[in-house]
C-alpha atoms as a PDB file:
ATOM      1  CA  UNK A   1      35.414  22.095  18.119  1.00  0.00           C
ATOM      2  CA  UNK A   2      32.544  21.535  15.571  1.00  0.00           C
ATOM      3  CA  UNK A   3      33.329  20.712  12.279  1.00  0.00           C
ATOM      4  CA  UNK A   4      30.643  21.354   9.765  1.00  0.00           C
ATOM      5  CA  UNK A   5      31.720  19.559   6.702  1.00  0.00           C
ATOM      6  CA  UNK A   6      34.232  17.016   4.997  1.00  0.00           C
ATOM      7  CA  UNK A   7      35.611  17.010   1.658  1.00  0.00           C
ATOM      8  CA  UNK A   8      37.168  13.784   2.011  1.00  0.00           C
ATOM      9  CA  UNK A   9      39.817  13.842  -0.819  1.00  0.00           C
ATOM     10  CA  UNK A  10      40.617  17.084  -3.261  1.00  0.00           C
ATOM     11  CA  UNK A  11      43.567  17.614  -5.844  1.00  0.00           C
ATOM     12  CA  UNK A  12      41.790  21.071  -6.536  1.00  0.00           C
ATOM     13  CA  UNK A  13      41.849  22.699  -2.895  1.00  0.00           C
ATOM     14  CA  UNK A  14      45.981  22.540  -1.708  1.00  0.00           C
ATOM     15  CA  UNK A  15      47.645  22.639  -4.941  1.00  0.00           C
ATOM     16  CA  UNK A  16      50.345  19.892  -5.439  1.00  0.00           C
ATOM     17  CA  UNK A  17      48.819  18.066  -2.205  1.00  0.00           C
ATOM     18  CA  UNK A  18      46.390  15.215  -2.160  1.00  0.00           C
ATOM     19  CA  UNK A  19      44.503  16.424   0.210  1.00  0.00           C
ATOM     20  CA  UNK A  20      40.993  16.834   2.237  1.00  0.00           C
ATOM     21  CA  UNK A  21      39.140  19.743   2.899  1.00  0.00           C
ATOM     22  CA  UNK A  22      37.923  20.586   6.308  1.00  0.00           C
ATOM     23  CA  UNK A  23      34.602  23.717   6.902  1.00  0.00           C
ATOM     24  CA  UNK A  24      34.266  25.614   9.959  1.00  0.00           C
ATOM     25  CA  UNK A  25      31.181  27.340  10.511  1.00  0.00           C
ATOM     26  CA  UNK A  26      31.090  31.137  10.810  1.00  0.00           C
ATOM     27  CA  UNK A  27      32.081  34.207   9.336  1.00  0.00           C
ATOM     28  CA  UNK A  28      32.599  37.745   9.644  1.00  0.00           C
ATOM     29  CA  UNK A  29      31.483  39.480   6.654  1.00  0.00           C
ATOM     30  CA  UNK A  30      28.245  38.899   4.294  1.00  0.00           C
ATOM     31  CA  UNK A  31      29.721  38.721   0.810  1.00  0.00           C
ATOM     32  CA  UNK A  32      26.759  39.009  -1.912  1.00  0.00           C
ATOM     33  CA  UNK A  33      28.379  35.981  -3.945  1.00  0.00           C
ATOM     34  CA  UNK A  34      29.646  33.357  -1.244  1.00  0.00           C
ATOM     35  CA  UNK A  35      29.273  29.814  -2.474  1.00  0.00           C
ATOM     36  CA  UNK A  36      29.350  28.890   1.576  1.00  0.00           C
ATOM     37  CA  UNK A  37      26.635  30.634   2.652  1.00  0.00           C
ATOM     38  CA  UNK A  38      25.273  28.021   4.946  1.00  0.00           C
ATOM     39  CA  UNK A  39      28.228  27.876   7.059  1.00  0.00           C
ATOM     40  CA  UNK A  40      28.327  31.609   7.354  1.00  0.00           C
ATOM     41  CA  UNK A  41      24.551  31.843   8.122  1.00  0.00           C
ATOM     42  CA  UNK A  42      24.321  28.853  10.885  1.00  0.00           C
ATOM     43  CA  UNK A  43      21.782  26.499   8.557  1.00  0.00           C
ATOM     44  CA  UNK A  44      24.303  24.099   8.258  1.00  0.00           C
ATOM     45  CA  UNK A  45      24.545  21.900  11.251  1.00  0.00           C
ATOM     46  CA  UNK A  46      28.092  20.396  12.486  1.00  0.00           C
ATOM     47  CA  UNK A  47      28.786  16.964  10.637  1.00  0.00           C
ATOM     48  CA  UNK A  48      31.639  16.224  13.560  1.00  0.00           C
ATOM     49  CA  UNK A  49      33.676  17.333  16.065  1.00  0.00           C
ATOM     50  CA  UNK A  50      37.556  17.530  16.323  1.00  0.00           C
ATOM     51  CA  UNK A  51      38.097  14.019  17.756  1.00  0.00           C
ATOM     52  CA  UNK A  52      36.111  12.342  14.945  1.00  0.00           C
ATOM     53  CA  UNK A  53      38.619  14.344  12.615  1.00  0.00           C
ATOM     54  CA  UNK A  54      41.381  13.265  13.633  1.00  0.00           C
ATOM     55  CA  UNK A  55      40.101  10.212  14.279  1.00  0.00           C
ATOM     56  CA  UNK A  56      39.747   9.748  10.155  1.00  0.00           C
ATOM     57  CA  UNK A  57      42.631  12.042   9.524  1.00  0.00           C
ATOM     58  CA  UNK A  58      44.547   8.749  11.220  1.00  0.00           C
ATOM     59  CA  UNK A  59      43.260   6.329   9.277  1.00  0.00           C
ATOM     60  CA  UNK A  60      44.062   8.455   5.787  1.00  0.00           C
ATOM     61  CA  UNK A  61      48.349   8.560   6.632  1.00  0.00           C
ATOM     62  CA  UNK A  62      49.878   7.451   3.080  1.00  0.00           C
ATOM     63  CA  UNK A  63      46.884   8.229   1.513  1.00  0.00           C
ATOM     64  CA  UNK A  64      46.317  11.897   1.888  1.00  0.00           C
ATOM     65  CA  UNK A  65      49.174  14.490   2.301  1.00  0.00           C
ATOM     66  CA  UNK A  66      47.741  17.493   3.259  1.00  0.00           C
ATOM     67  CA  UNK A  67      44.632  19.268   5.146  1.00  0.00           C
ATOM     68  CA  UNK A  68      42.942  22.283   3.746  1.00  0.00           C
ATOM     69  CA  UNK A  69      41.110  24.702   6.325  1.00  0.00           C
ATOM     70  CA  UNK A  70      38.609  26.463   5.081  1.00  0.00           C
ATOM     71  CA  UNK A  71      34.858  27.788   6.203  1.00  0.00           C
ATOM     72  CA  UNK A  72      33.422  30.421   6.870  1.00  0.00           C
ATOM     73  CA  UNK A  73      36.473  32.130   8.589  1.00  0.00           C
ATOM     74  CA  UNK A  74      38.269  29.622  10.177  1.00  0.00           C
ATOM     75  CA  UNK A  75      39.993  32.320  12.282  1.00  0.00           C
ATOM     76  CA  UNK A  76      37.294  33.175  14.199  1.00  0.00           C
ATOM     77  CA  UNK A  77      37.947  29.643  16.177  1.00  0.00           C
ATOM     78  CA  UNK A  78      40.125  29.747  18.853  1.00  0.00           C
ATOM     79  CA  UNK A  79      40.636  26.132  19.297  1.00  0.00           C
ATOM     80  CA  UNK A  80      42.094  26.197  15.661  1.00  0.00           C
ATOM     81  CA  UNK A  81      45.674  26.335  16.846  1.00  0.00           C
ATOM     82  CA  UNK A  82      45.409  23.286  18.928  1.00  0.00           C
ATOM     83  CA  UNK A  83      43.739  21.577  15.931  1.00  0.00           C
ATOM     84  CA  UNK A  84      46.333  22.471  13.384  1.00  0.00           C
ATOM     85  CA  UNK A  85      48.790  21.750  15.728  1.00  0.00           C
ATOM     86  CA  UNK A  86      47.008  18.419  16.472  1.00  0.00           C
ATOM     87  CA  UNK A  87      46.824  17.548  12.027  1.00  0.00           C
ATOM     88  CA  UNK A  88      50.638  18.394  11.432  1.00  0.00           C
ATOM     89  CA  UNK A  89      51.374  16.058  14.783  1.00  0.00           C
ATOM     90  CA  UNK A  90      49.854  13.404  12.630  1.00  0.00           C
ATOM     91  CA  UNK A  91      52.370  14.381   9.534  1.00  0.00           C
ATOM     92  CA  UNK A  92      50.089  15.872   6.979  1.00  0.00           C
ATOM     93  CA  UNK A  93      50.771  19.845   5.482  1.00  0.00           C
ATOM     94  CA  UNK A  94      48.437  22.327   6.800  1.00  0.00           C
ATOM     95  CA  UNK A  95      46.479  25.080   4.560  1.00  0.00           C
ATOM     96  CA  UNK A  96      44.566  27.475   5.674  1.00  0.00           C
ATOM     97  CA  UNK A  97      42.081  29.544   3.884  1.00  0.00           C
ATOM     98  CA  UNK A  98      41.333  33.037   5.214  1.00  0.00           C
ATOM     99  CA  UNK A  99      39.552  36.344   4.964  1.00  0.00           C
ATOM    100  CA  UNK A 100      42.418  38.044   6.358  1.00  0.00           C
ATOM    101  CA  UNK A 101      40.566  40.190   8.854  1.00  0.00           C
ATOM    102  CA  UNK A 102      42.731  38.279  11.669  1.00  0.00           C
ATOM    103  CA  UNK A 103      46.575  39.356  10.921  1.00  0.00           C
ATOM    104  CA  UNK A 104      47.721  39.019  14.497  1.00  0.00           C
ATOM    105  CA  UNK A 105      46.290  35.490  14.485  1.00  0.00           C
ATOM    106  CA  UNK A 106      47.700  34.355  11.190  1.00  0.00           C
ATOM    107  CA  UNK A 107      51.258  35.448  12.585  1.00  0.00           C
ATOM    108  CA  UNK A 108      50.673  33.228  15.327  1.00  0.00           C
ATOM    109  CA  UNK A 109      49.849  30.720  13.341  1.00  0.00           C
ATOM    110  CA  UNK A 110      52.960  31.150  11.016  1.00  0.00           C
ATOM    111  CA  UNK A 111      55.328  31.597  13.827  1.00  0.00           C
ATOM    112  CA  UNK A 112      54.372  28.450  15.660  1.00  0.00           C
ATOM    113  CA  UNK A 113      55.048  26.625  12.196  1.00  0.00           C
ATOM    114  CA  UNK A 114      51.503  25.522  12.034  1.00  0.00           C
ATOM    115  CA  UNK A 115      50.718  26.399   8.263  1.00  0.00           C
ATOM    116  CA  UNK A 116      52.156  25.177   5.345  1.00  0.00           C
ATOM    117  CA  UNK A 117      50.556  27.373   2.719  1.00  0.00           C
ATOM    118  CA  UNK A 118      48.017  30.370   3.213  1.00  0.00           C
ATOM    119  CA  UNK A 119      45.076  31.208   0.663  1.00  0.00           C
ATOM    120  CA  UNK A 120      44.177  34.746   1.248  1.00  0.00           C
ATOM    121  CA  UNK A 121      40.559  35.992  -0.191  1.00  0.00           C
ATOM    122  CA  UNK A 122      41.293  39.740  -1.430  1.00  0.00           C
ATOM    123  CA  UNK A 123      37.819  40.654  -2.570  1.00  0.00           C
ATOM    124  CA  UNK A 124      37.788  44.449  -3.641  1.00  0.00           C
ATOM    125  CA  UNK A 125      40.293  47.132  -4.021  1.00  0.00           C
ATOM    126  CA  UNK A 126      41.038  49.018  -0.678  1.00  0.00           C
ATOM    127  CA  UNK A 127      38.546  52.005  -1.258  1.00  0.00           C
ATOM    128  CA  UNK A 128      35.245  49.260  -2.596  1.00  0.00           C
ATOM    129  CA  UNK A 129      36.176  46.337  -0.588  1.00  0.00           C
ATOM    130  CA  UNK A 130      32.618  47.073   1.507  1.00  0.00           C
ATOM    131  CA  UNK A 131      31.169  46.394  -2.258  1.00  0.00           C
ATOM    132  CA  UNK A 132      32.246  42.261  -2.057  1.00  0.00           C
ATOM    133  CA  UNK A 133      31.920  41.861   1.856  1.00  0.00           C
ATOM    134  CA  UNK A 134      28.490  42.979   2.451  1.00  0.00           C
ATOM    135  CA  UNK A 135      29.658  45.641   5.067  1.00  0.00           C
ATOM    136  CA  UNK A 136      31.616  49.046   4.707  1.00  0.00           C
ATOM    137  CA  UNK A 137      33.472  48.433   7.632  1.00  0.00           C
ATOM    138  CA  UNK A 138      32.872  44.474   8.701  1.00  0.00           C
ATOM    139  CA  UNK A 139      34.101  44.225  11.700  1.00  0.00           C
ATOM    140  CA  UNK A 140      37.411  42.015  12.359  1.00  0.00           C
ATOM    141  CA  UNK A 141      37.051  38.655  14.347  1.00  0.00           C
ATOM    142  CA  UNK A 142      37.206  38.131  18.101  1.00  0.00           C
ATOM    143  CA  UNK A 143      40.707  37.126  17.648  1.00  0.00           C
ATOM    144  CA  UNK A 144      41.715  40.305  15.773  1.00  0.00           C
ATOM    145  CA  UNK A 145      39.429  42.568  18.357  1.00  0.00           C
ATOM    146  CA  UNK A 146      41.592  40.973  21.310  1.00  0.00           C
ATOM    147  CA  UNK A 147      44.399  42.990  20.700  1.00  0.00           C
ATOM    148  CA  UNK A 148      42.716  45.864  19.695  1.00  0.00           C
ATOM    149  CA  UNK A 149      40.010  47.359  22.715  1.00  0.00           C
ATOM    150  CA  UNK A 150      37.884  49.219  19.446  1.00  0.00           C
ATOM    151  CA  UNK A 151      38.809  47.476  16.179  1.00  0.00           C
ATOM    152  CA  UNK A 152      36.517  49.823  14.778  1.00  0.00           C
ATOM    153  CA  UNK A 153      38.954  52.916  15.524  1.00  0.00           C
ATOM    154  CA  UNK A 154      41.254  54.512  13.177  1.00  0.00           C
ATOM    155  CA  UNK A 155      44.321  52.755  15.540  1.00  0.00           C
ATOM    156  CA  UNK A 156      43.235  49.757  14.645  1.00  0.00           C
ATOM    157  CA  UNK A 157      41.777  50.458  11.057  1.00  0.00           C
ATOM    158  CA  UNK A 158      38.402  48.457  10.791  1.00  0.00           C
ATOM    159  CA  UNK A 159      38.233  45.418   8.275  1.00  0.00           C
ATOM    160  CA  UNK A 160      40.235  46.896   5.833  1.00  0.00           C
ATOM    161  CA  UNK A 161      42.997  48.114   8.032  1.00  0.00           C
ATOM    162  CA  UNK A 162      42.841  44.693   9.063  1.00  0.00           C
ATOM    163  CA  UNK A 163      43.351  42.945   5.683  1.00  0.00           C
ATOM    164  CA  UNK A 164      45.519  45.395   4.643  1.00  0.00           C
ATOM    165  CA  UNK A 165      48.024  44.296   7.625  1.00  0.00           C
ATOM    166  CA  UNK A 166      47.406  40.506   6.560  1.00  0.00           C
ATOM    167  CA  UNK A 167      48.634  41.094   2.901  1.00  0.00           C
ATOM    168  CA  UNK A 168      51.843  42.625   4.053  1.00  0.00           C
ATOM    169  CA  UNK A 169      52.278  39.980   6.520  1.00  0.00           C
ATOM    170  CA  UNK A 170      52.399  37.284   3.867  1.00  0.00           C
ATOM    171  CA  UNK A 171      54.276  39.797   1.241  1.00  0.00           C
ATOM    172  CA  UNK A 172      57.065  38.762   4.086  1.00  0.00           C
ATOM    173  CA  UNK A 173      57.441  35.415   2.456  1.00  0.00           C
ATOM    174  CA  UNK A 174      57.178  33.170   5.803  1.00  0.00           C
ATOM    175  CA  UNK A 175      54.781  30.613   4.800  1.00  0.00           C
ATOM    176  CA  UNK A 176      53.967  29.886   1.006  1.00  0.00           C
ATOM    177  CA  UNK A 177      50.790  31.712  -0.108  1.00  0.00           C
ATOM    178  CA  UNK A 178      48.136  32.997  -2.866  1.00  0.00           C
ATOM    179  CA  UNK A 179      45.540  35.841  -3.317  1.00  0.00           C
ATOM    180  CA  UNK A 180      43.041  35.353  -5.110  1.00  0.00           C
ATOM    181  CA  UNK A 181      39.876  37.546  -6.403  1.00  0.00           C
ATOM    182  CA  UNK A 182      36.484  36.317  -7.171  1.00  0.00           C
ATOM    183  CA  UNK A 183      35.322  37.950 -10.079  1.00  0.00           C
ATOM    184  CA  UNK A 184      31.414  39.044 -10.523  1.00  0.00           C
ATOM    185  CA  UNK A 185      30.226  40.849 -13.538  1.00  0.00           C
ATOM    186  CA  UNK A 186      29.556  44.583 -12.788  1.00  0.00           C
ATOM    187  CA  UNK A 187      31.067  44.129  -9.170  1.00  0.00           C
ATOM    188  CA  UNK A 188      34.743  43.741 -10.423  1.00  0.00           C
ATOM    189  CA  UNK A 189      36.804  45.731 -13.148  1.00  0.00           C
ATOM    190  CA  UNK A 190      39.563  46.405 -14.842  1.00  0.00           C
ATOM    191  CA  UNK A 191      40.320  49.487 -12.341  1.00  0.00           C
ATOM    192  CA  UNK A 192      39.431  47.404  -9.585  1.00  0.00           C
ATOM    193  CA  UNK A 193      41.649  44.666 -10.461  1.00  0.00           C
ATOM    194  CA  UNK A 194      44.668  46.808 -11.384  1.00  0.00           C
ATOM    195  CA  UNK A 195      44.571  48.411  -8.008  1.00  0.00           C
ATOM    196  CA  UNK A 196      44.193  45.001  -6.278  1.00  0.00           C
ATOM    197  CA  UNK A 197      47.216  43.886  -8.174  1.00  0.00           C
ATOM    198  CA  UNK A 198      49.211  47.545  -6.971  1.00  0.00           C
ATOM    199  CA  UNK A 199      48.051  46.129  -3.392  1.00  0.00           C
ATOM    200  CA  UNK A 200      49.812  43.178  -3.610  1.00  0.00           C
ATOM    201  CA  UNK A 201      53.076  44.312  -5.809  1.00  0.00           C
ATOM    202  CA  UNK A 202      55.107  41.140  -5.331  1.00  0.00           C
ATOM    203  CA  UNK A 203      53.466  38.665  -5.061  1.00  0.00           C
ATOM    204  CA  UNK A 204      54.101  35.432  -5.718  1.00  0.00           C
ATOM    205  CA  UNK A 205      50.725  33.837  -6.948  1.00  0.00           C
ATOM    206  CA  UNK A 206      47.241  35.947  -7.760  1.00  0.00           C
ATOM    207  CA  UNK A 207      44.125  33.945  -9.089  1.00  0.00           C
ATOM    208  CA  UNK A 208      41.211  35.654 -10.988  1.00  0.00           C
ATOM    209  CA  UNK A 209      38.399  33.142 -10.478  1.00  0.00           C
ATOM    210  CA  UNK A 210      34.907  33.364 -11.987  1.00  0.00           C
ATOM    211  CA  UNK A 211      32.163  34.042  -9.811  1.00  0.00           C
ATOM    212  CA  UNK A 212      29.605  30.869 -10.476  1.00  0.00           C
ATOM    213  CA  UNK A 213      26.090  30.899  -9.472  1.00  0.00           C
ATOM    214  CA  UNK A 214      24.391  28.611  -6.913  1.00  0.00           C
ATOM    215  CA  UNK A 215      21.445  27.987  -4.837  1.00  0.00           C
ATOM    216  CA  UNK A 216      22.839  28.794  -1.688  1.00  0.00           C
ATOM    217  CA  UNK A 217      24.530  32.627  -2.897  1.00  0.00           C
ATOM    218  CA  UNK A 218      22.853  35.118  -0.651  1.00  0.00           C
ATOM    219  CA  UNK A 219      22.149  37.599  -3.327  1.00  0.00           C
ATOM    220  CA  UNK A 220      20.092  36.352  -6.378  1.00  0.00           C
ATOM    221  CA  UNK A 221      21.050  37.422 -10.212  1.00  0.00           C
ATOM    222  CA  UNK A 222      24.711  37.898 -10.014  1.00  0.00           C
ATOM    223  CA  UNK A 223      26.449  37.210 -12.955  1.00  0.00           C
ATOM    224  CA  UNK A 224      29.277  35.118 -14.141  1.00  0.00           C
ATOM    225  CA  UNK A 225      32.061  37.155 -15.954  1.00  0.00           C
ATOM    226  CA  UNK A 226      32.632  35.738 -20.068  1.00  0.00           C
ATOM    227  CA  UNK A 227      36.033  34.510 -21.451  1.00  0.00           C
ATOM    228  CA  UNK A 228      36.126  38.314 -22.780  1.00  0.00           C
ATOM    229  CA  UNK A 229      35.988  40.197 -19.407  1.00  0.00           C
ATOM    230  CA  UNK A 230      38.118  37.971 -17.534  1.00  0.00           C
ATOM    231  CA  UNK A 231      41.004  38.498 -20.170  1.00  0.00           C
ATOM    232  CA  UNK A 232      40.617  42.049 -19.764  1.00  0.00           C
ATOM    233  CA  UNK A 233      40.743  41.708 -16.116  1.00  0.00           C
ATOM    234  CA  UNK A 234      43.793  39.522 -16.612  1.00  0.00           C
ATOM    235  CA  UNK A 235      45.306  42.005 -18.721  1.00  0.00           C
ATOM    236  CA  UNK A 236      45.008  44.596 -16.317  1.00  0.00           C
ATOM    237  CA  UNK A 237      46.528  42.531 -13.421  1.00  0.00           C
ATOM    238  CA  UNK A 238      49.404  41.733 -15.573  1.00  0.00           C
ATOM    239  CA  UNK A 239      50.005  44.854 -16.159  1.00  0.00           C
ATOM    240  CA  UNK A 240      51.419  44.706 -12.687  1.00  0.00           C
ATOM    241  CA  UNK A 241      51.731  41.069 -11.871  1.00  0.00           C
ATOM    242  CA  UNK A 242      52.839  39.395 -14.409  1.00  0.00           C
ATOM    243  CA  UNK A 243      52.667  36.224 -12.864  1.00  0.00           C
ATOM    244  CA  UNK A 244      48.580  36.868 -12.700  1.00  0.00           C
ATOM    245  CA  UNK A 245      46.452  33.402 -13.768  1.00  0.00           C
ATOM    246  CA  UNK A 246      42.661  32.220 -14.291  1.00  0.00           C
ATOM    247  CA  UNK A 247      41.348  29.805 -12.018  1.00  0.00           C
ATOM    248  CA  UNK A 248      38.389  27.584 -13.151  1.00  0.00           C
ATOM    249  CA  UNK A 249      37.730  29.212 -16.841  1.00  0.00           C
ATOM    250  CA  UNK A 250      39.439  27.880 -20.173  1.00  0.00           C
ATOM    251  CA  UNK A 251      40.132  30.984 -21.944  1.00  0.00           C
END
C-alpha cells in the first residue's frame, strides 16, 4: 500500500490526540476548492509504503497517541482494513477522514472496531452537493460499487444516496464522529447551511471551516468567506444545531 505523505506529529488533525497524519492518494470526486489536489490528481508521487509506516509508527509508541487517515479518499483502498488493523495492533487510536461515498465500508470498518473517531466531509446540501464535488452524480468508490452491480441506479442512489446512508450510519453513535462543511464565498449559504444542519439533526459535533486559498486548488479565484458571513452561516446552523462551531477563523 502506497502512502503518499507524512505529517509526522499534529495536535490540530485528531482532536485531544497527539497524533500523525497519514495521505492516501486518490479520490472520487473533483471538488473546485480541495487543498489536496495533488493526491486526488496523481502528481504527487508515494513518499512510502505500508511497511515503512509502521515501521516509524513503532518507533513513535509513548510519543504519539493516535493516527489520522486522511487523503484523497482513503476508502477507495482496500488494503486499508489490514492497515488500520495493523496501527491499532501497535496501540495507537485510529481516525479516519472520509467523503462518505463508501457507507458499507465504513460499517465494516466500525464493526471490526478499527476506528476510533470518524471525520465526515458534508460538502453541500442534498439537492447542490454536485456544486462542491465537481460532479452531479460522482460516482461512489469501488468499495461502495461492490455491493451495488450499478451504483449509479436509483437502488443504489448515486453519490448522494451514498453519503446520505453514511450520515445516518454515524447518527447511530458507534464510533465518535464530526461533520464538517467547508465554506466558500458564493458556493455556501445560509439556506445551504441550514439544510445541511436539518441533514444531520443530532449530531454531536458540526464544524464550519473557511475555505483558504492555495496553489494547488483546482479552480482559481475562489474566495474565502469574512468574519461576517461565517457568523451568519453559524447562525443559521444553530438554528438547528446548537452545538454548531468555527474551525480555523477567530470571530
Amino acid at each position: 500500500m502506497k502512502i503518499h505523505g507524512l505529517q509526522k506529529m499534529t495536535l490540530l488533525d485528531f482532536p485531544g490526540k497527539v497524533a500523525c497524519t497519514v495521505f492516501l492518494g486518490g479520490c472520487n470526486f473533483r471538488c473546485p476548492y480541495c487543498h489536496n489536489f495533488e493526491l486526488v490528481d496523481g502528481t504527487m508521487p508515494p513518499l512510502m509504503d505500508d511497511a515503512e509506516l509502521l515501521a516509524f509508527l513503532s518507533k513513535r509508541r509513548g510519543l504519539l497517541d493516535g493516527v489520522c487517515i486522511t487523503g484523497g479518499e482513503p476508502l477507495l483502498h482496500r488494503e486499508l482494513p489490514e492497515l488500520l488493523r495493523k496501527v491499532r495492533a501497535l496501540g495507537f487510536a485510529t481516525k479516519l477522514d472520509t467523503n462518505g461515498t463508501s457507507p458499507d465500508a465504513l460499517a465494516a470498518l466500525i464493526d471490526e472496531g478499527h476506528l476510533h473517531s470518524v471525520a465526515r466531509d458534508v460538502k453541500h446540501s442534498p439537492e447542490r452537493y454536485g456544486e462542491a464535488t465537481g460532479a452531479a452524480e460522482a460516482a461512489p468508490s469501488d468499495i461502495a460499487a461492490a455491493s451495488c452491480p450499478d451504483p449509479q441506479a436509483p437502488s443504489c442512489g448515486g453519490a448522494v444516496g451514498a453519503v446520505r446512508r453514511s450520515v445516518a450510519l454515524l447518527l447511530e453513535g458507534r464510533v465518535d464522529y464530526e461533520f464538517r462543511t467547508t465554506v466558500v464565498a458564493g458556493m455556501h449559504d445560509e439556506a445551504s447551511i441550514a439544510a445541511i444542519a436539518a441533514w444531520i439533526t443530532g449530531a454531536r459535533h458540526y464544524y464550519l471551516q473557511p475555505f483558504a486559498d492555495r496553489e494547488t486548488v483546482p479552480q482559481r479565484g475562489l474566495a474565502t468567506p469574512d468574519a461576517d458571513e461565517m457568523r451568519r452561516l453559524l447562525a443559521a446552523a444553530r438554528q438547528i444545531l446548537p452545538n454548531a462551531e468555527i474551525r480555523g477563523m477567530q470571530i
